[in-house]
Protein backbone atom coordinates (compact mmCIF):
# COMPACT_ATOMS: atom_id res chain seq x y z
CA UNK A 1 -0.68 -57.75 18.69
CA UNK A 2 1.22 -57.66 15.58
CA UNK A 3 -2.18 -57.62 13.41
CA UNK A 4 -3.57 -54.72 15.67
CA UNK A 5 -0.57 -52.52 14.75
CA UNK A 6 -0.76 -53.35 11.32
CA UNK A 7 -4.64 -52.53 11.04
CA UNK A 8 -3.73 -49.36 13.05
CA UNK A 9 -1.20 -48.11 10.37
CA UNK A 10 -3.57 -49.46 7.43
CA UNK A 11 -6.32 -46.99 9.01
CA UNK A 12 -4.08 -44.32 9.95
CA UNK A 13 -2.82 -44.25 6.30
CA UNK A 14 -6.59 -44.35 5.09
CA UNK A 15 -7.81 -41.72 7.55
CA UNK A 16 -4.76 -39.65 6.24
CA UNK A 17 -5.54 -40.49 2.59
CA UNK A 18 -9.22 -39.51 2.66
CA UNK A 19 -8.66 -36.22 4.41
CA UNK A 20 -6.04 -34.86 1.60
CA UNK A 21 -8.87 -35.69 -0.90
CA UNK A 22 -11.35 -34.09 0.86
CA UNK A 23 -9.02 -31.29 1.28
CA UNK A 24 -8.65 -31.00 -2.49
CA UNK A 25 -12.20 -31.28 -3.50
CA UNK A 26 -13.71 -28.25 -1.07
CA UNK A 27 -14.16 -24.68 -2.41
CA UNK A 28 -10.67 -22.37 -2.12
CA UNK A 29 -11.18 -19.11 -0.71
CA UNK A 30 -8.82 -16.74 -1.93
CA UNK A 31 -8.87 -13.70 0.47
CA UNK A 32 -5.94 -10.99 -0.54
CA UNK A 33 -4.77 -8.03 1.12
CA UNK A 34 -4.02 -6.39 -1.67
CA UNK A 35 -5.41 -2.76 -2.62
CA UNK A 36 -6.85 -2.53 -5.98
CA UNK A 37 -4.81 0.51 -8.05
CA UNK A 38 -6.27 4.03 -8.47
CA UNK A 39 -7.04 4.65 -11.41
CA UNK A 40 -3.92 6.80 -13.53
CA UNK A 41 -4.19 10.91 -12.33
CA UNK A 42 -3.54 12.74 -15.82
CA UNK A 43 -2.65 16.58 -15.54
CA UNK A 44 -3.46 17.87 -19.03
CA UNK A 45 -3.04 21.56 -19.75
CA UNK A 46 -2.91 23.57 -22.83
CA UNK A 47 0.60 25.73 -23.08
CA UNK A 48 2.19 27.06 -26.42
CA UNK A 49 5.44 25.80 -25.57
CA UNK A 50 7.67 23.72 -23.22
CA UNK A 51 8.38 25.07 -19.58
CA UNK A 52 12.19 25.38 -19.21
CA UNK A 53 11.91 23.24 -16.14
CA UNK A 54 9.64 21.16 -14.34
CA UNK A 55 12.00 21.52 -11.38
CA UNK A 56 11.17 23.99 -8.39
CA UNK A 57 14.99 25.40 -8.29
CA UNK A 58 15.34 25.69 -12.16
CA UNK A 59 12.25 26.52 -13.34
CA UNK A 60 11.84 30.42 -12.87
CA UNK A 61 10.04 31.35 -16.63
CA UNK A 62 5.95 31.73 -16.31
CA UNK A 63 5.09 28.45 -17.86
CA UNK A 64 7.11 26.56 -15.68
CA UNK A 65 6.00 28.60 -12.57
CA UNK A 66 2.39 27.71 -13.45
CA UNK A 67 3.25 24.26 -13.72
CA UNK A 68 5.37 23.49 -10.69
CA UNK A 69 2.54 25.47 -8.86
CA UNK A 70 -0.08 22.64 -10.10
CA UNK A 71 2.21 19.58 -10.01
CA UNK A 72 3.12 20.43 -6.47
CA UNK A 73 -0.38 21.54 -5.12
CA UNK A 74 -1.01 18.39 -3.33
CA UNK A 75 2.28 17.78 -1.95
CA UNK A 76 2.66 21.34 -0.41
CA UNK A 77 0.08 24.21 0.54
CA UNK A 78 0.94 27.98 0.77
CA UNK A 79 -0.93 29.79 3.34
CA UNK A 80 -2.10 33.11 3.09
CA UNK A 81 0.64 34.64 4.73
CA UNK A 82 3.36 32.66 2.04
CA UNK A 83 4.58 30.08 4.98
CA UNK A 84 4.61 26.41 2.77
């Protein structure tokens, strides 16, 4: 009886053995969730000098008008009727 468990534990520990190696040895698949970047959005525009502000309650010159107007396109729309 003794001998029995012994060759029982002896196989378990085998079985156990041989299925962590053949664990390590297959392929890994790595599979990710993960959203690749966007690429960088550059705004390039050609002024003679610096806006006053880029912010919407400070900058009331031209230049900065212009630019808040085509930073802030995308975040807000003005309809035809000047609702935002």
């Amino acid at each position: 009886m003794r001998v029995k468990k012994h060759l029982t534990c002896r196989y378990a520990r085998l079985w156990f053995l041989f299925s962590l190696i053949l664990c390590g040895c297959s392929q890994s698949q790595h599979t990710s969730n993960t959203k690749k970047a966007a690429p960088p959005q550059i705004f390039r525009t050609c002024l003679c000098s610096e806006p006053f502000s880029l912010h919407p309650a400070y900058g009331y010159d031209a230049k900065s008008q212009i630019l808040i107007r085509a930073l802030f396109e995308g975040l807000t729309r003005i309809g035809a009727d000047g609702d935002v």
